[in-house]
Protein backbone atom coordinates (compact mmCIF):
# COMPACT_ATOMS: atom_id res chain seq x y z
CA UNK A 1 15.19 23.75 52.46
CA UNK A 2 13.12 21.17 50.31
CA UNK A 3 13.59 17.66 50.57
CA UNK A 4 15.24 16.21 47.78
CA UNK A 5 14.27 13.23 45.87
CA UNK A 6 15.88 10.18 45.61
CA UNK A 7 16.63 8.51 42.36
CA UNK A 8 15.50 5.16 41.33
CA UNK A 9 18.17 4.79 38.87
CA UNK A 10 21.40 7.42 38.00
CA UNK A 11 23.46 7.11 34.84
CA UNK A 12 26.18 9.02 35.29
CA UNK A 13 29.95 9.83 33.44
CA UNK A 14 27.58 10.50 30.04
CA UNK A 15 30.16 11.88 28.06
CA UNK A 16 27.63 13.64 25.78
CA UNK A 17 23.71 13.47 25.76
CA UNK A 18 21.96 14.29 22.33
CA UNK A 19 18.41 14.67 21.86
CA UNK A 20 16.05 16.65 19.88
CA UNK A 21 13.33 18.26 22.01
CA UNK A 22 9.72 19.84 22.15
CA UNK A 23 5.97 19.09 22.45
CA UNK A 24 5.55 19.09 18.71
CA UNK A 25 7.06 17.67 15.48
CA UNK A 26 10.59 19.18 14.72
CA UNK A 27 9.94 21.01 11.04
CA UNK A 28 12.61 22.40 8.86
CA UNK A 29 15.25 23.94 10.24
CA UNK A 30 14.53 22.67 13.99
CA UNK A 31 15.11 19.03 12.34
CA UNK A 32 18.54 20.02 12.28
CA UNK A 33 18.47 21.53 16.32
CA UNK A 34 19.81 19.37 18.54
CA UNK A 35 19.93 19.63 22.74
CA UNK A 36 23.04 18.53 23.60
CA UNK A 37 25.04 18.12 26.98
CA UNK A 38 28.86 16.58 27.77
CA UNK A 39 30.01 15.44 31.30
CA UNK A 40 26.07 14.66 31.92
CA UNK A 41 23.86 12.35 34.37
CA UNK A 42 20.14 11.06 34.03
CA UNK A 43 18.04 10.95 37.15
CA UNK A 44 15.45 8.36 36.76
CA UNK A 45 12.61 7.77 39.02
CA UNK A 46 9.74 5.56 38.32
CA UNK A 47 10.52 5.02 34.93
CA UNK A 48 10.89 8.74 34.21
CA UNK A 49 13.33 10.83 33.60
CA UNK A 50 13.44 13.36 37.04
CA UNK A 51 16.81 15.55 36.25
CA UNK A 52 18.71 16.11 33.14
CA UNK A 53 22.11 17.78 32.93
CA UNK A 54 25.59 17.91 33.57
CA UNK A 55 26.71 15.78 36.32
CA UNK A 56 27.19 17.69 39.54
CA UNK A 57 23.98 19.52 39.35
CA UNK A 58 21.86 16.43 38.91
CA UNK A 59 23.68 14.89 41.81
CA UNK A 60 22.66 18.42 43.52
CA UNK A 61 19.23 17.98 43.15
CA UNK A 62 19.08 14.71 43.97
CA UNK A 63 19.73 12.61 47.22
CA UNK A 64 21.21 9.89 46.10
CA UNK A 65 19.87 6.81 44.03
CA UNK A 66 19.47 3.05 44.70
CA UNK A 67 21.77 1.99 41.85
CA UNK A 68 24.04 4.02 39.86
CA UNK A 69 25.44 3.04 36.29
CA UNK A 70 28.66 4.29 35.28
CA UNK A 71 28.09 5.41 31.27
CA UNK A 72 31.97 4.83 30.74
CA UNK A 73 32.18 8.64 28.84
CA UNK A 74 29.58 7.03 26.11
CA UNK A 75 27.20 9.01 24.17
CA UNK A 76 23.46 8.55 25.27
CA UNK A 77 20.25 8.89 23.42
CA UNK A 78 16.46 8.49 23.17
CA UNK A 79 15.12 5.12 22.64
CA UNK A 80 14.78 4.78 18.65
CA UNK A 81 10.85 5.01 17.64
CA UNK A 82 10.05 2.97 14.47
CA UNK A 83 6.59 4.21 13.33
CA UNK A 84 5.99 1.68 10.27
CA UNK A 85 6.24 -2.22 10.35
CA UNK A 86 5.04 -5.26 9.56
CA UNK A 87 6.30 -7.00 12.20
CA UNK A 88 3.69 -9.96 12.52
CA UNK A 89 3.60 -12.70 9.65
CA UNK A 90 4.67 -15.96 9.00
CA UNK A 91 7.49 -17.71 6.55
CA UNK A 92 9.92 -15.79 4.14
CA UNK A 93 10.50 -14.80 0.23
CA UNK A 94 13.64 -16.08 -0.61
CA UNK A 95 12.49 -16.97 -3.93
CA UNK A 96 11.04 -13.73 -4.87
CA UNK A 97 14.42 -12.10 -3.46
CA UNK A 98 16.63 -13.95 -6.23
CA UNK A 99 13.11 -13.28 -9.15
CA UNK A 100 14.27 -9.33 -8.77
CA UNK A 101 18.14 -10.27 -8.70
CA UNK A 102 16.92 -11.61 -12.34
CA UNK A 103 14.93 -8.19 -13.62
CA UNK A 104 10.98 -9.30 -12.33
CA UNK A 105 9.76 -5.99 -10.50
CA UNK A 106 7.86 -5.91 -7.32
CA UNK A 107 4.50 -5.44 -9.55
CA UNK A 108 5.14 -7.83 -11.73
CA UNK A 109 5.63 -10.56 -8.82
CA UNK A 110 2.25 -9.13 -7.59
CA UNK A 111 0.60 -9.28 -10.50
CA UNK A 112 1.66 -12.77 -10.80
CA UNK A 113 0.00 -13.96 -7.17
CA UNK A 114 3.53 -13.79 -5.67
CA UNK A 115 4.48 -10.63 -2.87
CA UNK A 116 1.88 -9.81 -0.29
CA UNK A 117 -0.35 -13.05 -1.18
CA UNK A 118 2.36 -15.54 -0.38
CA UNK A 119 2.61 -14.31 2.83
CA UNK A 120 -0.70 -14.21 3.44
CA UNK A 121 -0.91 -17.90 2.31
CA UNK A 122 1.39 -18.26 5.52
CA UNK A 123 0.07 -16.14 8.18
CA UNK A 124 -3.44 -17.24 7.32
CA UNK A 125 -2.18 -21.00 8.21
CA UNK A 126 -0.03 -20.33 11.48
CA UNK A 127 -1.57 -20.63 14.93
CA UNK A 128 -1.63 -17.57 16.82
CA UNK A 129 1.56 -19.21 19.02
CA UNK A 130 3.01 -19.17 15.71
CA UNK A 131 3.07 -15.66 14.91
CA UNK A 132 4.20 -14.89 18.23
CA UNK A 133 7.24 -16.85 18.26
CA UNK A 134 8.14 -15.89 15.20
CA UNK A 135 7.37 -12.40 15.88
CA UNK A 136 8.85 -12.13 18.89
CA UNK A 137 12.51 -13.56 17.44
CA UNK A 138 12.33 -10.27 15.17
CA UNK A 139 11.14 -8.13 18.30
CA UNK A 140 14.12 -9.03 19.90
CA UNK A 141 16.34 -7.52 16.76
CA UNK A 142 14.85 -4.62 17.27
CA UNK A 143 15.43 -3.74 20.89
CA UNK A 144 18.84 -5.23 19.97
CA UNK A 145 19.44 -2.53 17.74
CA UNK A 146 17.83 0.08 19.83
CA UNK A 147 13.72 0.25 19.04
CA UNK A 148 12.33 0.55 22.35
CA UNK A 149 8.88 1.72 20.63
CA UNK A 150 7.60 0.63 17.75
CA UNK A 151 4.13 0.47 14.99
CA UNK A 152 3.24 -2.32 14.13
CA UNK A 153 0.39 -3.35 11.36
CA UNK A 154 -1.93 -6.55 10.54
CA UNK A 155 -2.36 -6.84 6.64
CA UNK A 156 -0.98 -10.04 5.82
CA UNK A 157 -4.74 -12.09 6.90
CA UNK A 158 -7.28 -10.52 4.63
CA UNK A 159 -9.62 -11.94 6.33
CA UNK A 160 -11.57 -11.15 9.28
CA UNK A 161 -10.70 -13.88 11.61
CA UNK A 162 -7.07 -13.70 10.08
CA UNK A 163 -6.80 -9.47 10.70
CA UNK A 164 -8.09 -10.01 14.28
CA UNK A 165 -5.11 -13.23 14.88
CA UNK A 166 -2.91 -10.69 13.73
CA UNK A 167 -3.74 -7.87 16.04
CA UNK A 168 -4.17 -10.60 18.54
CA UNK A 169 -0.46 -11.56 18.39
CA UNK A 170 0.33 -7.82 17.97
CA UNK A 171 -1.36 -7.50 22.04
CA UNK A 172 0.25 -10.78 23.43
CA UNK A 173 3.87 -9.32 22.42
CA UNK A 174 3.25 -5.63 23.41
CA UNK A 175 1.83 -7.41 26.75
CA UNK A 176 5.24 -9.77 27.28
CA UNK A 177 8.43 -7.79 25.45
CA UNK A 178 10.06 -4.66 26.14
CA UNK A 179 9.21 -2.76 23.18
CA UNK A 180 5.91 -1.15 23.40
CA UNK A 181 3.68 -1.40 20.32
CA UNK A 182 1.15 0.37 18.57
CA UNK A 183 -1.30 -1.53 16.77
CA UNK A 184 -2.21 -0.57 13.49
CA UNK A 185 -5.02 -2.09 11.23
CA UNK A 186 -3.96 -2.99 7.35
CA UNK A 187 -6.36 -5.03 6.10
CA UNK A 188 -6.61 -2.64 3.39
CA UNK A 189 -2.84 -3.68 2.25
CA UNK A 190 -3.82 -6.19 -1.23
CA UNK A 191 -6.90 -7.82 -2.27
CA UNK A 192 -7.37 -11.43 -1.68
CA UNK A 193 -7.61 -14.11 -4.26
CA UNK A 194 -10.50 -14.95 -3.41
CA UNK A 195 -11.73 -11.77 -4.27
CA UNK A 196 -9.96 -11.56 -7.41
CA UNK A 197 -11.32 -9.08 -9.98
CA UNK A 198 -13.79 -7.93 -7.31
CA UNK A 199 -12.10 -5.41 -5.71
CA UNK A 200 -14.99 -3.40 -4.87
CA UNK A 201 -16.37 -6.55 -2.75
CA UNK A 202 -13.20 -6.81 -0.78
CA UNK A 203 -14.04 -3.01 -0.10
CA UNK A 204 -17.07 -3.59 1.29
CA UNK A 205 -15.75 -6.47 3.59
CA UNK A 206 -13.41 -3.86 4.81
CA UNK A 207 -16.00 -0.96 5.42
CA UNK A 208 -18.97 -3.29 6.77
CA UNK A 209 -17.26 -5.82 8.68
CA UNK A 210 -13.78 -5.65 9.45
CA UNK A 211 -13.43 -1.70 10.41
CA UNK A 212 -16.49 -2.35 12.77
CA UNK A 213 -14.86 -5.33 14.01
CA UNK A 214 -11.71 -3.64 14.87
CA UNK A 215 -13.27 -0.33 16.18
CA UNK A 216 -15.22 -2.53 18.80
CA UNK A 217 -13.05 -5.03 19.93
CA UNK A 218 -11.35 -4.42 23.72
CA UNK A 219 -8.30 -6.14 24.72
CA UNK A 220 -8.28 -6.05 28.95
CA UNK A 221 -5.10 -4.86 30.48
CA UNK A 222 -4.83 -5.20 34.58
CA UNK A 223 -0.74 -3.39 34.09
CA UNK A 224 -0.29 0.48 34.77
CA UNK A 225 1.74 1.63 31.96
CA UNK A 226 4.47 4.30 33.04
CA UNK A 227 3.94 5.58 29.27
CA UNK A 228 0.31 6.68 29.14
CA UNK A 229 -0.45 6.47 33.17
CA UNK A 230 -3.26 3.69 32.53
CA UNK A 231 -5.51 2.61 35.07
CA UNK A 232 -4.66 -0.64 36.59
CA UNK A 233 -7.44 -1.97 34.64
CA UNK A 234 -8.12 -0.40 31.03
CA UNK A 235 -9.47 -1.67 27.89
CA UNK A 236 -6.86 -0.53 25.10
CA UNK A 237 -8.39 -0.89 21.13
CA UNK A 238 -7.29 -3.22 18.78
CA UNK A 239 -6.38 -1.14 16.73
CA UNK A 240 -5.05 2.71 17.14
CA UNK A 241 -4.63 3.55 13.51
CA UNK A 242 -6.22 2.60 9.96
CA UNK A 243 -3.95 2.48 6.90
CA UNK A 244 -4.43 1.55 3.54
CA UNK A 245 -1.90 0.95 0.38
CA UNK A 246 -2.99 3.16 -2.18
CA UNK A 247 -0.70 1.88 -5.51
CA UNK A 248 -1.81 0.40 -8.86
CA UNK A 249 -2.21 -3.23 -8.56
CA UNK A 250 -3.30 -2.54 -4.64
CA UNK A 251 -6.62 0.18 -4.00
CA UNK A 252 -7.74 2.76 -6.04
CA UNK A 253 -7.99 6.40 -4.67
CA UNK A 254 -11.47 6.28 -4.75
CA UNK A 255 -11.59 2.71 -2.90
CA UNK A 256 -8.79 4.19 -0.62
CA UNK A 257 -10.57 7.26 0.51
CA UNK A 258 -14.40 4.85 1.09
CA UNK A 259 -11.85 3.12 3.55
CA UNK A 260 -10.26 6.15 5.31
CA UNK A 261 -13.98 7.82 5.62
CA UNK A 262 -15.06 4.17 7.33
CA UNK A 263 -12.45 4.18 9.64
CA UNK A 264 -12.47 7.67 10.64
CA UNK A 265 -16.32 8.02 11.29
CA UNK A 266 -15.40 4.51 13.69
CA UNK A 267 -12.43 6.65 15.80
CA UNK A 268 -9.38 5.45 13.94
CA UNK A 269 -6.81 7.61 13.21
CA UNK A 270 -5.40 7.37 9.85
CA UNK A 271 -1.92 6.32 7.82
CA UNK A 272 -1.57 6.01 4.20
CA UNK A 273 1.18 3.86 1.77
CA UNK A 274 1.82 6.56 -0.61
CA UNK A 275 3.86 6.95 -3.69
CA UNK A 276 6.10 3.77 -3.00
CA UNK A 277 5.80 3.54 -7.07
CA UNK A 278 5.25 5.92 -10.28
CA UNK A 279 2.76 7.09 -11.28
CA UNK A 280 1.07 8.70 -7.91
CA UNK A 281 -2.54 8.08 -7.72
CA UNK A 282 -2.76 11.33 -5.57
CA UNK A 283 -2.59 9.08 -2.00
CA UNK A 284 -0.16 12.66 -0.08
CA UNK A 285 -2.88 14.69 -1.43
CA UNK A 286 -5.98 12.33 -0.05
CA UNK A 287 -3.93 12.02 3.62
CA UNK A 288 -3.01 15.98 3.80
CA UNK A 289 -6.98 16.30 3.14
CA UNK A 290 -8.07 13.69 5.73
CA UNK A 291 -5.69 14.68 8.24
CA UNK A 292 -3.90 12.06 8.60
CA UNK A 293 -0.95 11.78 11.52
CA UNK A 294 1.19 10.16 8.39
CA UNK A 295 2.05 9.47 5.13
CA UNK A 296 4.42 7.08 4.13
CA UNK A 297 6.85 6.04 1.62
CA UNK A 298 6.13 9.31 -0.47
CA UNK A 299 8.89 8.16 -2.82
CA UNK A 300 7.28 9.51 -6.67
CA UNK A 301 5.21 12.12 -4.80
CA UNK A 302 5.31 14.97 -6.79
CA UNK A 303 6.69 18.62 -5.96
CA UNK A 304 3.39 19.95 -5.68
CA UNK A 305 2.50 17.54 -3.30
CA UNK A 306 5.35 17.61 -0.96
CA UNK A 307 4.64 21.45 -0.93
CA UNK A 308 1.39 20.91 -0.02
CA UNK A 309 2.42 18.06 2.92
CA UNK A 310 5.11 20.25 4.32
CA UNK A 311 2.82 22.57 4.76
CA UNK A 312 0.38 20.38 6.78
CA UNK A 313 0.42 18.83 10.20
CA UNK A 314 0.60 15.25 8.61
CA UNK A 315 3.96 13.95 9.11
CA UNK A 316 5.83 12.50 6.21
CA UNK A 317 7.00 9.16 6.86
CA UNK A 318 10.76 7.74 4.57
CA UNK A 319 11.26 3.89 4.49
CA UNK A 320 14.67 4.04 2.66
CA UNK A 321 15.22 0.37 3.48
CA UNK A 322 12.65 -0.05 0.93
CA UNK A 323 14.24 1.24 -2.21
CA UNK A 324 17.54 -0.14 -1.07
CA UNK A 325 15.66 -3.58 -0.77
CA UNK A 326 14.19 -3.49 -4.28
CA UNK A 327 17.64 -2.76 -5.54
CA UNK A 328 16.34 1.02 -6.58
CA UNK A 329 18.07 4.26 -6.57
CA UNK A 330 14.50 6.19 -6.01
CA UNK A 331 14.46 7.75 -2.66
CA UNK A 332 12.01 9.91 -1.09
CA UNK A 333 12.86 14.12 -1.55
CA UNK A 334 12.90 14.55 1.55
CA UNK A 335 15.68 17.68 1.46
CA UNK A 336 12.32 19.23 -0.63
CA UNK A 337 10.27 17.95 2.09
CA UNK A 338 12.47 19.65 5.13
CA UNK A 339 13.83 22.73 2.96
CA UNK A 340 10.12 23.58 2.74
CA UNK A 341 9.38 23.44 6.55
CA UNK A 342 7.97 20.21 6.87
CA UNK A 343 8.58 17.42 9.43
CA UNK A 344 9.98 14.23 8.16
CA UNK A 345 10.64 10.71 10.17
CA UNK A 346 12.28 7.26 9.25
CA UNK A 347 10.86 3.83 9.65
CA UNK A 348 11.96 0.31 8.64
CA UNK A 349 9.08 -0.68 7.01
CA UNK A 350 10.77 -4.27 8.22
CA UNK A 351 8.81 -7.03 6.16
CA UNK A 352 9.50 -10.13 4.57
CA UNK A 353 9.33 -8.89 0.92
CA UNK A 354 11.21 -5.73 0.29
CA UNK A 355 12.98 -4.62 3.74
CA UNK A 356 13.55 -7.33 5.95
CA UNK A 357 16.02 -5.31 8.17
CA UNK A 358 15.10 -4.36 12.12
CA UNK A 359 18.18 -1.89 12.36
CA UNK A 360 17.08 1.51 12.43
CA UNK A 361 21.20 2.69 12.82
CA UNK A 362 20.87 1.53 9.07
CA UNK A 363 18.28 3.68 7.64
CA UNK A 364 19.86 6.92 9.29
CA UNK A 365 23.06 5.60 7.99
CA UNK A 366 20.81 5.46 4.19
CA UNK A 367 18.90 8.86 4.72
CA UNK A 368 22.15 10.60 5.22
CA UNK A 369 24.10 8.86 2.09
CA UNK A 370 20.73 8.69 -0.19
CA UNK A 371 18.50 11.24 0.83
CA UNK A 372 21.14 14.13 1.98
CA UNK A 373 19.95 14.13 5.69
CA UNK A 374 22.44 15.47 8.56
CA UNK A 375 22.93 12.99 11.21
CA UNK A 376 20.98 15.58 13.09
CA UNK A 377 17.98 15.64 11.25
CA UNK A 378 18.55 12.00 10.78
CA UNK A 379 18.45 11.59 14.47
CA UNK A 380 15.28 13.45 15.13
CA UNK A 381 13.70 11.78 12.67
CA UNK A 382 14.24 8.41 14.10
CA UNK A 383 13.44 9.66 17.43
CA UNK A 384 10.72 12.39 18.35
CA UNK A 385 9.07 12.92 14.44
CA UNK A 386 9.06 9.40 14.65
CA UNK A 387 7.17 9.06 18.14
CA UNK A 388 4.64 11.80 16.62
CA UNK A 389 4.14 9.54 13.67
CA UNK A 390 2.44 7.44 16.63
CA UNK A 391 0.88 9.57 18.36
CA UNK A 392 3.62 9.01 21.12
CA UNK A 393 5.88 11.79 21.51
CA UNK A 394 4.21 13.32 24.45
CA UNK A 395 6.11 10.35 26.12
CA UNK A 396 8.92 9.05 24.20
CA UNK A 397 11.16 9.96 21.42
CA UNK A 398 13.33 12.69 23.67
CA UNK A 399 15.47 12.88 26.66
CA UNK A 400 13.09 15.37 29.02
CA UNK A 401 12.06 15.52 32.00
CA UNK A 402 8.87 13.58 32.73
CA UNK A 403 8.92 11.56 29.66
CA UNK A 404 10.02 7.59 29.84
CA UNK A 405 13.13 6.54 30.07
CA UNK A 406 13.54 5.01 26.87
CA UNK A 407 17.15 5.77 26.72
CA UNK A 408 20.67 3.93 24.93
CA UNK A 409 24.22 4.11 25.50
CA UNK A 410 25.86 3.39 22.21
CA UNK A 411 29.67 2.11 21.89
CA UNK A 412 30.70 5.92 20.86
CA UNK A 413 31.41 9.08 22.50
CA UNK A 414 29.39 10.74 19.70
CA UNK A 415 26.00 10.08 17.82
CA UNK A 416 26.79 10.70 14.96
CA UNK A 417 28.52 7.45 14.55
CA UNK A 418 25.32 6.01 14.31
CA UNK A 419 24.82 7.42 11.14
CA UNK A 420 28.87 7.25 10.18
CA UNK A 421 29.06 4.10 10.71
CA UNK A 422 27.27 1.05 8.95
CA UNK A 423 26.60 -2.24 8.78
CA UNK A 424 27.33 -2.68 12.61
CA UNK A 425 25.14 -1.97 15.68
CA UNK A 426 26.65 0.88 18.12
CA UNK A 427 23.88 0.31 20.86
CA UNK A 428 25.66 -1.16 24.04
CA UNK A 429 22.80 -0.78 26.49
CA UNK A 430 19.10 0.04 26.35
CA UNK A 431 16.80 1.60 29.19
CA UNK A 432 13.21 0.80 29.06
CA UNK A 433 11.12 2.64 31.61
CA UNK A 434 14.40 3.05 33.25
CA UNK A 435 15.33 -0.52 33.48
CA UNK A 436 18.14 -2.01 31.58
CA UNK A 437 16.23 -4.52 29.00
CA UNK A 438 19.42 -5.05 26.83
CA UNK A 439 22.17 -6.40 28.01
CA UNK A 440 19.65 -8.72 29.81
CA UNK A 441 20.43 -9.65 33.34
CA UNK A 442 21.60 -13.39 33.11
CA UNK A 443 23.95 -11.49 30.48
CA UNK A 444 25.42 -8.50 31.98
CA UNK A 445 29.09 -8.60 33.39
């Protein structure tokens, strides 16, 4: 008879677990597959998850645990995955808020030296301490509302010294909170007023200097990560990903695609801004064509071009937070985009502009109501397509064995409340690496 292994942690009286599962993106149909299991338990050992299933047979193969935690009949499911911030800047637009109350569009405000640039203005004058307290206060949302993993980009510097203070503060806070990030470079997000009506300079800052800059630099880490099985002393790169916002009044698709090439021949991987506004410059067809792991906002993409995305690996990336922020009724086609067989995920895109909002419960509660999702395919989209939007979802973004125990027990007995319900946040506790992170200790009863 084989020894059995004991459990770090057991959750146990689950009254139903729902995840979607697999070693690639869910497409199509599958979006709408879910593995689900009532009267459960969840071994945990080491921060992974060792057994999975109803209640007496994990307690079969198992020999006991060191602590177990009584679910209360709750529903339990992966750790939310938000694969497109801006988590790091500094200050707010309150003004610009109340500007579109009064008719002034996004553009317009842009064109104007408002949006992007007046955050910039701030992030370029906080301290590094700054941007991580202020950073960290919206972190803490986040896992609140159940992100245990999570993108986030630079963008708002525009500068070299400012990009790298960004990605700096982006490596202090994935070092000290709960949520794991993934660092993403954007300094190809607007072009600086001091580069005004030389947009083509800015480019070249960006291809000879910054890219370089990033692709080289090394941030030390002496931690073994249960996510990725680091050595206890690894280098990790400042940035994973490149991304660029292809739009009028932003880069061209010319300037975009100089900037992908850079950043690809350096070892970035690549995300694209697509399609946020009409008309398309083309961005889905430039990312399907580069092979990019996403492409996001895809909101005026044409039918062609969904066709052609769905029918790619790239992973199409909704931000319906956005829309809903600019007061629009535009939403990404994303039935087009999973009737045709492709894989779709939601994000945030939390900023301090147009989505200022760290709850993803509320954009599967939008992509159901505005985009025609099923809480299903909602769910999967917030969860595993999202963790493959970051190159993560060999270790997060589903309930299975071996993966982290990114896990939450939400104030329901069924997920789809998450997407039922609005305006509220269901989560009640949240595993990281098997460790309850939220309610913190001094807090729990």
């Amino acid at each position: 008879m084989r020894n059995k292994p004991t459990a770090d942690t057991l959750i146990f009286n689950i009254g139903q677990i729902t995840t979607a599962r697999g070693a690639t993106p869910r497409r199509g149909k599958e979006m709408n597959t879910l593995y689900q299991i009532t009267n459960a338990a969840i071994a945990i050992q080491k921060g992974r998850i060792m057994a999975i299933g109803p209640e007496p047979l994990v307690r079969a193969e198992t020999q006991g645990a060191e602590q177990e935690i009584n679910a209360g009949g709750k529903a339990v499911v992966p750790g939310f995955v938000d694969p497109h911030t801006h988590l790091i800047w500094a200050g707010e637009r309150r003004d610009e808020f109340e500007m579109r109350l009064r008719g002034a569009t996004y553009l317009e405000i842009m064109a104007a030296g408002g949006g992007i640039m007046n955050t910039v203005q701030a992030t370029r004058a906080a301290t590094l301490n700054e941007l991580v307290s202020q950073s960290h206060r919206r972190l803490d949302k986040m896992l609140a509302y159940g992100t245990t993993t999570a993108e986030a980009k630079s963008g708002y510097g525009l500068s070299l010294a400012a990009e790298m203070k960004m990605l700096d503060a982006i490596h202090l806070l994935d070092e000290s909170h709960p949520v794991d990030l993934v660092p993403t470079f954007l300094g190809a997000h607007a072009v600086p007023t001091e580069y005004a009506g030389e947009p083509d300079a800015y480019v070249d800052l960006i291809v000879n200097e910054m890219i370089p800059a990033v692709a080289e630099m090394r941030y030390r880490v002496e931690a073994a990560s249960t996510e990725n099985e680091r050595d206890p002393v690894s280098y990790l790169p400042a940035a994973e990903f490149c991304d660029v916002f292809c739009e009028r009044g932003a880069f061209t698709l010319e300037q975009s695609h100089r900037i992908l090439h850079a950043a690809q021949q350096a070892g970035l991987k690549l995300k694209v801004h697509a399609d946020e506004f009409a008309p398309p410059l083309g961005a889905t067809t430039l990312a399907v064509t580069m092979n990019a792991i996403s492409v996001d906002h895809i909101v005026s993409t044409t039918p062609a071009q969904i066709k052609l995305l769905a029918n790619s690996p790239t992973i199409g990336v909704s931000l319906p937070g956005t829309p809903f922020g600019l007061g629009e009724m535009r939403f990404t086609p994303a039935r087009q985009l999973i009737d045709g067989g492709g894989a779709l995920a939601l994000a945030t895109d939390l900023n301090p502009g147009t989505c200022w909002s760290e709850s993803m419960q509320f954009m599967m509660a939008l992509a159901c109501r505005a985009m025609h999702l099923t809480p299903a395919e909602a769910l999967t989209a917030a969860t595993l397509n999202a963790a493959f939007a970051i190159g993560r979802g060999k270790w997060v973004g589903s309930i299975e064995i071996g993966k982290a125990a990114d896990l939450l027990i939400i104030d329901s007995d069924d997920y789809r409340d998450l997407a039922y319900h609005f305006g509220t946040n269901l989560v009640k506790t949240v595993f990281k690496h098997g460790k309850i992170v939220l309610p913190s200790a001094e807090n729990r009863t």
